[in-house]
C-alpha atoms as a PDB file:
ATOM      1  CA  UNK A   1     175.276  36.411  52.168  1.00  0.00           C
ATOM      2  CA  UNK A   2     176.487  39.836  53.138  1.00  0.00           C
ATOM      3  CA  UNK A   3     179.257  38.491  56.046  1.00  0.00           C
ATOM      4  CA  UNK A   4     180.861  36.136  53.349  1.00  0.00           C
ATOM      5  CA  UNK A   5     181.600  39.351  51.140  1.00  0.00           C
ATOM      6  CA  UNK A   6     183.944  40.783  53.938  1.00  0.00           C
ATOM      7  CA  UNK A   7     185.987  37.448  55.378  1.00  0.00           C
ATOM      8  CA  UNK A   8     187.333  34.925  53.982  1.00  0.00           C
ATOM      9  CA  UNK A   9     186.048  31.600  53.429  1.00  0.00           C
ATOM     10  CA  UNK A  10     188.401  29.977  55.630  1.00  0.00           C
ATOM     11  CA  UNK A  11     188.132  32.289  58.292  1.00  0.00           C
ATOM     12  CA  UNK A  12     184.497  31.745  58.350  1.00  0.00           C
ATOM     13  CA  UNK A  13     184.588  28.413  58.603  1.00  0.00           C
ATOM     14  CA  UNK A  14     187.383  28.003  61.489  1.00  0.00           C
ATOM     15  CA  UNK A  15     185.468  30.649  63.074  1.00  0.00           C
ATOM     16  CA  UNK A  16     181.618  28.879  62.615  1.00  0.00           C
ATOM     17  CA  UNK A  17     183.212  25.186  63.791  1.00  0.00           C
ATOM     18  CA  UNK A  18     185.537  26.319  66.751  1.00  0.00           C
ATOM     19  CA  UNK A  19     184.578  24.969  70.298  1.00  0.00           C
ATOM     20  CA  UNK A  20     185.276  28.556  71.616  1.00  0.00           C
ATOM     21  CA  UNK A  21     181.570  30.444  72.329  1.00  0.00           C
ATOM     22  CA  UNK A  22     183.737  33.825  71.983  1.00  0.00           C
ATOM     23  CA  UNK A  23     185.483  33.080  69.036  1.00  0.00           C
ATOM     24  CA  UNK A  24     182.178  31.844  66.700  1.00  0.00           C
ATOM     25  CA  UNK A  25     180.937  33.946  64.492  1.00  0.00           C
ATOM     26  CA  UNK A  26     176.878  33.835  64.971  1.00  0.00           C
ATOM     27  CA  UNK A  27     175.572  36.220  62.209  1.00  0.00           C
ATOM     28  CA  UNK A  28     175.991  34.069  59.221  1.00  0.00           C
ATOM     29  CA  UNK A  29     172.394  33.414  58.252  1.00  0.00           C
ATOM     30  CA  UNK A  30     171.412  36.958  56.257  1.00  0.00           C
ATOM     31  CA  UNK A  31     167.650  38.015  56.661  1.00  0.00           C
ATOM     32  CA  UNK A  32     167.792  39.488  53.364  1.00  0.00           C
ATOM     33  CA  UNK A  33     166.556  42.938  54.921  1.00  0.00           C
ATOM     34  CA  UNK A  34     168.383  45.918  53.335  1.00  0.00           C
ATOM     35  CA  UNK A  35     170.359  48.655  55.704  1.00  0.00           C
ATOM     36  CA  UNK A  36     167.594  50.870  55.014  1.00  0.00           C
ATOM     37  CA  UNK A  37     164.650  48.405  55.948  1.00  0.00           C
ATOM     38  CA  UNK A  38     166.702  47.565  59.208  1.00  0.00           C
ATOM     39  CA  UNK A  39     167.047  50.943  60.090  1.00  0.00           C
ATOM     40  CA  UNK A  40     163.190  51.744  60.173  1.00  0.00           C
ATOM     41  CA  UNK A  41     161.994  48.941  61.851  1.00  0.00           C
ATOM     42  CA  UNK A  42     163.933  49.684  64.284  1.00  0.00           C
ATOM     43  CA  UNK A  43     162.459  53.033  64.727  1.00  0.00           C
ATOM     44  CA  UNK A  44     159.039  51.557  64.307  1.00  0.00           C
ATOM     45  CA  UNK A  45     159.522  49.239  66.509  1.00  0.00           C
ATOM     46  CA  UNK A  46     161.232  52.088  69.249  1.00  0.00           C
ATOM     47  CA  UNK A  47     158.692  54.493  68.754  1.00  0.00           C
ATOM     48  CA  UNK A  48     155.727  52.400  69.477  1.00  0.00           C
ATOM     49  CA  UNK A  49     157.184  51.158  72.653  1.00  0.00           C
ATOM     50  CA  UNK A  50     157.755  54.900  73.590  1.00  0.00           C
ATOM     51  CA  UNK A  51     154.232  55.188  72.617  1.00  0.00           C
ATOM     52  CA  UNK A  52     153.181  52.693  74.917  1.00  0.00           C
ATOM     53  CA  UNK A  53     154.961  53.653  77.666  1.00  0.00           C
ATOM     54  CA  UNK A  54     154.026  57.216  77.768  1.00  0.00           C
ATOM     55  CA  UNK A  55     150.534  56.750  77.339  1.00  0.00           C
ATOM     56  CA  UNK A  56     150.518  54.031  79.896  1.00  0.00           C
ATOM     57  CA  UNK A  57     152.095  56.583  82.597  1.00  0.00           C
ATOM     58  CA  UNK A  58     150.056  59.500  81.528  1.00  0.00           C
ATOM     59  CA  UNK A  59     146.834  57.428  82.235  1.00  0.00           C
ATOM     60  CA  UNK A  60     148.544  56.299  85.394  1.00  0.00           C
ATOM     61  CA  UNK A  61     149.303  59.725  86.890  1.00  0.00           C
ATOM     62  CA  UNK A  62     145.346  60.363  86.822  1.00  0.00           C
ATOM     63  CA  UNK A  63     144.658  57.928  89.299  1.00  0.00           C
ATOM     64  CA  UNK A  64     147.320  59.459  91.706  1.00  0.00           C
ATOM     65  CA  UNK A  65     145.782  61.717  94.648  1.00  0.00           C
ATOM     66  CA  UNK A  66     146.888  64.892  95.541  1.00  0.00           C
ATOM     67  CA  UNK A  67     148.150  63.572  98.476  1.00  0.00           C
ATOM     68  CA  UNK A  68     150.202  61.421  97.055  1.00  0.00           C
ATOM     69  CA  UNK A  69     148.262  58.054  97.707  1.00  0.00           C
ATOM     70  CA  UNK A  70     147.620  55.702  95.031  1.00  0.00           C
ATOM     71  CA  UNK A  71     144.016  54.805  94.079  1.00  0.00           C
ATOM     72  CA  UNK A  72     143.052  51.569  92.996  1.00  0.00           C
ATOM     73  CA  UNK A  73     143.997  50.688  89.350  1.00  0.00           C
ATOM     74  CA  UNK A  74     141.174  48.966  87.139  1.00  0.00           C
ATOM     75  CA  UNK A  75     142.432  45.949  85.571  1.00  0.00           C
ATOM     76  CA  UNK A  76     143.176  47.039  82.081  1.00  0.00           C
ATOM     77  CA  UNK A  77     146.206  48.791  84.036  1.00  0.00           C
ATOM     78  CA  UNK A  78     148.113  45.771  84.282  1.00  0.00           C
ATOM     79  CA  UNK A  79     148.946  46.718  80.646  1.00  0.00           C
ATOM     80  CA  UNK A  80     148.558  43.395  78.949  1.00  0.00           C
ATOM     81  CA  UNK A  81     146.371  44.777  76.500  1.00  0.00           C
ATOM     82  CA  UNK A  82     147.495  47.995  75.332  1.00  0.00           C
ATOM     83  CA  UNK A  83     144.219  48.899  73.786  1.00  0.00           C
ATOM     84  CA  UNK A  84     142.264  48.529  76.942  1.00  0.00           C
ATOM     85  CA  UNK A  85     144.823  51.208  78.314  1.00  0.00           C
ATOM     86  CA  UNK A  86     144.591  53.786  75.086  1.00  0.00           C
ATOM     87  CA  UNK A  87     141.165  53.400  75.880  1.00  0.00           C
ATOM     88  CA  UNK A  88     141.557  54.438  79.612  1.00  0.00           C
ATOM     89  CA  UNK A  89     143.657  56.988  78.136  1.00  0.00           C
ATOM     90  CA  UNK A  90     141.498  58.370  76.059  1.00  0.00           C
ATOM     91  CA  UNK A  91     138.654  58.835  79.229  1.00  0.00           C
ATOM     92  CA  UNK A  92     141.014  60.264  81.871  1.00  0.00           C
ATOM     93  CA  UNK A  93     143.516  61.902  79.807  1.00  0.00           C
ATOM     94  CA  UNK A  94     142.002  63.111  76.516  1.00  0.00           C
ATOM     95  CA  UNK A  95     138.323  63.762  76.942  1.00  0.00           C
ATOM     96  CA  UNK A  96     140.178  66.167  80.223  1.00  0.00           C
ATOM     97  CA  UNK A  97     141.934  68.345  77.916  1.00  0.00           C
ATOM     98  CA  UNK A  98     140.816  71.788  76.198  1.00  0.00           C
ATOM     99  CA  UNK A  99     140.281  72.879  73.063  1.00  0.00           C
ATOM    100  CA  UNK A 100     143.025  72.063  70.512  1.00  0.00           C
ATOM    101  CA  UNK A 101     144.955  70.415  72.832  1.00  0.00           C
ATOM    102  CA  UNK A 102     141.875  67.913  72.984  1.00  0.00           C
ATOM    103  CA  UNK A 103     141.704  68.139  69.237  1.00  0.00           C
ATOM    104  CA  UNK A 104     145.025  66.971  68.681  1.00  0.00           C
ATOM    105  CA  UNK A 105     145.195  64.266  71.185  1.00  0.00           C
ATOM    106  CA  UNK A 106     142.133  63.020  69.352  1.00  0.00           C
ATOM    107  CA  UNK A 107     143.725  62.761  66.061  1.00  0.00           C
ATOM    108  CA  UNK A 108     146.736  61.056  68.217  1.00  0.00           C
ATOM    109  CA  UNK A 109     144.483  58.432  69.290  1.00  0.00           C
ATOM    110  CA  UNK A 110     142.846  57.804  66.214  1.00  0.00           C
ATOM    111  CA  UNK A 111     146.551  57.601  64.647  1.00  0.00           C
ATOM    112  CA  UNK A 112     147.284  55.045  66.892  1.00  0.00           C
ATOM    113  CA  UNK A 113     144.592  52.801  66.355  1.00  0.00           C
ATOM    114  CA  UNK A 114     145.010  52.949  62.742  1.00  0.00           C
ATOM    115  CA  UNK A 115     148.574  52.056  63.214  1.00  0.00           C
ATOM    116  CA  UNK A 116     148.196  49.215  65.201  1.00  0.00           C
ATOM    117  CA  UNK A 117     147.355  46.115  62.611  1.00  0.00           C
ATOM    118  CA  UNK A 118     150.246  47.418  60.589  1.00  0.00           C
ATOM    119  CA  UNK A 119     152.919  47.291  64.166  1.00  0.00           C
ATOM    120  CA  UNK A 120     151.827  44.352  65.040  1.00  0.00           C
ATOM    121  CA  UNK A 121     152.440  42.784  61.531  1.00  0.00           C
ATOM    122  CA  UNK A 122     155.966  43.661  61.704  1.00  0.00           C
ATOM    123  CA  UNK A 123     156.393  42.360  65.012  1.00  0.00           C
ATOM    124  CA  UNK A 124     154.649  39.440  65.045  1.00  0.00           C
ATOM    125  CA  UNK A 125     154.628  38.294  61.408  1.00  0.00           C
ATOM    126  CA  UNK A 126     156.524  36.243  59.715  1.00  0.00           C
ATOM    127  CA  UNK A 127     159.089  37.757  56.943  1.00  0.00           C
ATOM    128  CA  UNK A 128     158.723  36.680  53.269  1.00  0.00           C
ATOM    129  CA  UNK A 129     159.432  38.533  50.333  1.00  0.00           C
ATOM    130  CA  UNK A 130     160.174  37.694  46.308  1.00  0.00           C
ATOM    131  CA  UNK A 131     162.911  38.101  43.577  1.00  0.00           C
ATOM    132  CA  UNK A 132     160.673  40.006  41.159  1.00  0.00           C
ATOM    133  CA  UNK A 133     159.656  42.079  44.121  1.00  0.00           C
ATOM    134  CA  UNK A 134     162.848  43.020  45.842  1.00  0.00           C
ATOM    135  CA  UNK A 135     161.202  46.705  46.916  1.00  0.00           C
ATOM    136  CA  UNK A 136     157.994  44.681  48.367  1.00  0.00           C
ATOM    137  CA  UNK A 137     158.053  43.314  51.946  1.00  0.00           C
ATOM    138  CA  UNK A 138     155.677  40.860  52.990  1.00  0.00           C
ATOM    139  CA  UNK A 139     154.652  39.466  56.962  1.00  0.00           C
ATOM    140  CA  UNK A 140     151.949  37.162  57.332  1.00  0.00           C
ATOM    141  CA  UNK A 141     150.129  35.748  60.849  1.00  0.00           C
ATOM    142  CA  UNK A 142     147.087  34.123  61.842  1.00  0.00           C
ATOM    143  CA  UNK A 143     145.071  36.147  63.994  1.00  0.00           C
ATOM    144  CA  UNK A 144     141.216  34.162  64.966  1.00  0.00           C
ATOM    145  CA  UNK A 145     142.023  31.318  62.630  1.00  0.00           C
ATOM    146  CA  UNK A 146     142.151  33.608  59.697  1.00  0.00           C
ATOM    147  CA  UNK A 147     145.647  34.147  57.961  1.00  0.00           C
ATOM    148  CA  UNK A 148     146.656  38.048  57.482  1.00  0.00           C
ATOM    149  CA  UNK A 149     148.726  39.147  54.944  1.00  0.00           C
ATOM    150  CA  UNK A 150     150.134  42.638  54.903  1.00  0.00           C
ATOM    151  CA  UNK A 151     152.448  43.935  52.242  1.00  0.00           C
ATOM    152  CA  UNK A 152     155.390  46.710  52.661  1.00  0.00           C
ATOM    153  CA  UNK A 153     155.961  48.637  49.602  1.00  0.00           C
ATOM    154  CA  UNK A 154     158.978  50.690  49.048  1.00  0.00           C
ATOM    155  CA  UNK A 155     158.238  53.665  51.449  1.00  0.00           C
ATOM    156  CA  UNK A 156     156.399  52.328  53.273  1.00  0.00           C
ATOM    157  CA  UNK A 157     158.520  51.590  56.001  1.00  0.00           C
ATOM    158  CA  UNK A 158     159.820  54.965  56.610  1.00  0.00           C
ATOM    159  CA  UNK A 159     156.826  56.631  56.506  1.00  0.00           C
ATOM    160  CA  UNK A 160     155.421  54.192  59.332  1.00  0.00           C
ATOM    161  CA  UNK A 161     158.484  55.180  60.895  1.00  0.00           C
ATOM    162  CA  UNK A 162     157.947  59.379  60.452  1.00  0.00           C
ATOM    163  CA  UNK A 163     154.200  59.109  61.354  1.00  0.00           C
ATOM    164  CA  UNK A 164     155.187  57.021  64.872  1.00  0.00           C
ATOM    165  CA  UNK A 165     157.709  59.978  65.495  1.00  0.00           C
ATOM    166  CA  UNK A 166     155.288  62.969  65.197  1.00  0.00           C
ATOM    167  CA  UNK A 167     152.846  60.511  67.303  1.00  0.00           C
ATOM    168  CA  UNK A 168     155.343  60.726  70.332  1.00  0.00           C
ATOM    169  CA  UNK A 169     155.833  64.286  70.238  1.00  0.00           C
ATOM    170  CA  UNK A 170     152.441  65.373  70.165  1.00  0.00           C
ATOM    171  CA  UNK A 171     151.044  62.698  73.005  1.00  0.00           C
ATOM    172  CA  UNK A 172     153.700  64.665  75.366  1.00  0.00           C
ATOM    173  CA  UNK A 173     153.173  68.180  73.402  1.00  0.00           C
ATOM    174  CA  UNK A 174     149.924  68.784  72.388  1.00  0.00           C
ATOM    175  CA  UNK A 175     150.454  72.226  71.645  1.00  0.00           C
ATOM    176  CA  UNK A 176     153.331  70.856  69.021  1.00  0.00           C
ATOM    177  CA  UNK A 177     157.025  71.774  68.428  1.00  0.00           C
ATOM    178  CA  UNK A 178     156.953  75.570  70.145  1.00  0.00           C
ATOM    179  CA  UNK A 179     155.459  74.355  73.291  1.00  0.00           C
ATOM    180  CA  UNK A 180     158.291  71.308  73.418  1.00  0.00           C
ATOM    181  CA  UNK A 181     160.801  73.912  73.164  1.00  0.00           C
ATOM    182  CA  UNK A 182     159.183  76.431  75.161  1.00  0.00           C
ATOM    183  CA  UNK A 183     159.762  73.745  77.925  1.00  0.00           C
ATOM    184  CA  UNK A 184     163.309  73.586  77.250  1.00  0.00           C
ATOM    185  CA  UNK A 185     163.731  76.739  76.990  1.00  0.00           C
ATOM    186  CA  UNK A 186     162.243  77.174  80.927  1.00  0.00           C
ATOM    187  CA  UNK A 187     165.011  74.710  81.850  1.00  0.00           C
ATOM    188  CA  UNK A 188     168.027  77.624  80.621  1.00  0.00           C
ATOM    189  CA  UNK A 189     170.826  75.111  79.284  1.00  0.00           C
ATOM    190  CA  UNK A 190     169.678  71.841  78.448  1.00  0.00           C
ATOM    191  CA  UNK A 191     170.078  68.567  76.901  1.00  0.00           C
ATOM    192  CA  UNK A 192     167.251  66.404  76.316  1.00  0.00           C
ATOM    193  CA  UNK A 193     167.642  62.584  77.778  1.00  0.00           C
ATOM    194  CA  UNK A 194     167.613  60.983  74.523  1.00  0.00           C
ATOM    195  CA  UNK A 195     171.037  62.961  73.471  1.00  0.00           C
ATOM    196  CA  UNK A 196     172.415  62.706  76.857  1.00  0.00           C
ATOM    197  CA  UNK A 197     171.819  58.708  76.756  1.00  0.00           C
ATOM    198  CA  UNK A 198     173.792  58.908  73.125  1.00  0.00           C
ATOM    199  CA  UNK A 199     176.449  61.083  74.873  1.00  0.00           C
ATOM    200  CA  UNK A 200     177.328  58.746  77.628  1.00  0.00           C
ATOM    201  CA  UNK A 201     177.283  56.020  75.513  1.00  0.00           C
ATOM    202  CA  UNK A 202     179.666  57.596  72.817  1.00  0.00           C
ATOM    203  CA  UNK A 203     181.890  57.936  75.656  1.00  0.00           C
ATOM    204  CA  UNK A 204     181.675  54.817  77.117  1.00  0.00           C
ATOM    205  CA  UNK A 205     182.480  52.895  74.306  1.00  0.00           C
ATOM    206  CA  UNK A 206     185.593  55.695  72.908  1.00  0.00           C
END
């Protein structure tokens, strides 16, 4: 158990049985995940809600007038069912764009779809994995009665991770890294959100 290698014994176990909510130490069961491993599900699991969200709000903004006045949303934009939303997406959003903008959007959504089986296996799978194997990660879930086993191998992870990442930038940037920065640039000095968020907290907590 990784906590046990850092505090005593006896300090664990005054800490685990005191009465005092504040004072208990809570992290003592280890999930056997390496630093690594933790790291890029984290991202995975980030990234995909970014994904989520900004495809949800770009398909959104199409049903806005140009006066301002909301149209009536079709059900699959209550956005329990985020495939019924990429598909949306896909109508109002993609099939609207231009040449390789349209292109790339299309890969984007393909992506995406592919992606999908293996996000939702990490999020709503359950965690096994074996001592001969210690690089191999395994979730399984039942899905339609049918049990669904998906395997991590070493790599695996972070490439997941990398993929979701370029995913999020071209969704908003179609035209890729220059046109993201040709934005930037329009704003003279700037400071994206993300680094401003990481900024503020930095301070905060100093």
């Amino acid at each position: 158990m990784r906590v046990i290698r850092t505090r005593s014994l006896n300090t664990l176990l005054g800490a685990y049985m005191t009465d005092d909510p504040d004072k208990q130490i809570k992290e003592l069961w280890d999930d056997g995940l390496a630093d690594d491993e933790i790291f890029c599900i984290g991202k995975i699991v980030a990234h995909w809600g970014a994904i989520e969200h900004e495809i949800f709000y770009q398909t959104l903004s199409t049903y806005v007038g140009k006066s301002g006045a909301d149209a009536e949303l079709p059900k699959a934009m209550n956005n329990l069912r985020f495939s019924a939303v990429l598909k949306l997406w896909e109508e109002r959003v993609v099939k609207k764009a231009e040449g390789s903008r349209r292109a790339v959007l299309e890969e984007q959504k393909r992506k995406i779809e592919s992606y999908q089986d293996s996000r939702n296996a990490l999020v709503h799978g359950m965690w096994d994995w074996k001592r001969d194997q210690p690089d191999v990660v395994t979730t399984t879930r039942v899905k339609k009665k049918q049990i669904i086993t998906t395997s991590f191998n070493e790599g695996d992870l972070y490439h997941f991770y990398t993929e979701l990442a370029q995913i999020n930038l071209l969704i908003r940037y179609p035209g890729g890294l220059q046109e993201a920065f040709e934005e930037q640039a329009s704003n003279g000095l700037y400071i994206n959100e993300a680094e401003l968020r990481r900024l503020s907290r930095k301070s905060k907590h100093s």
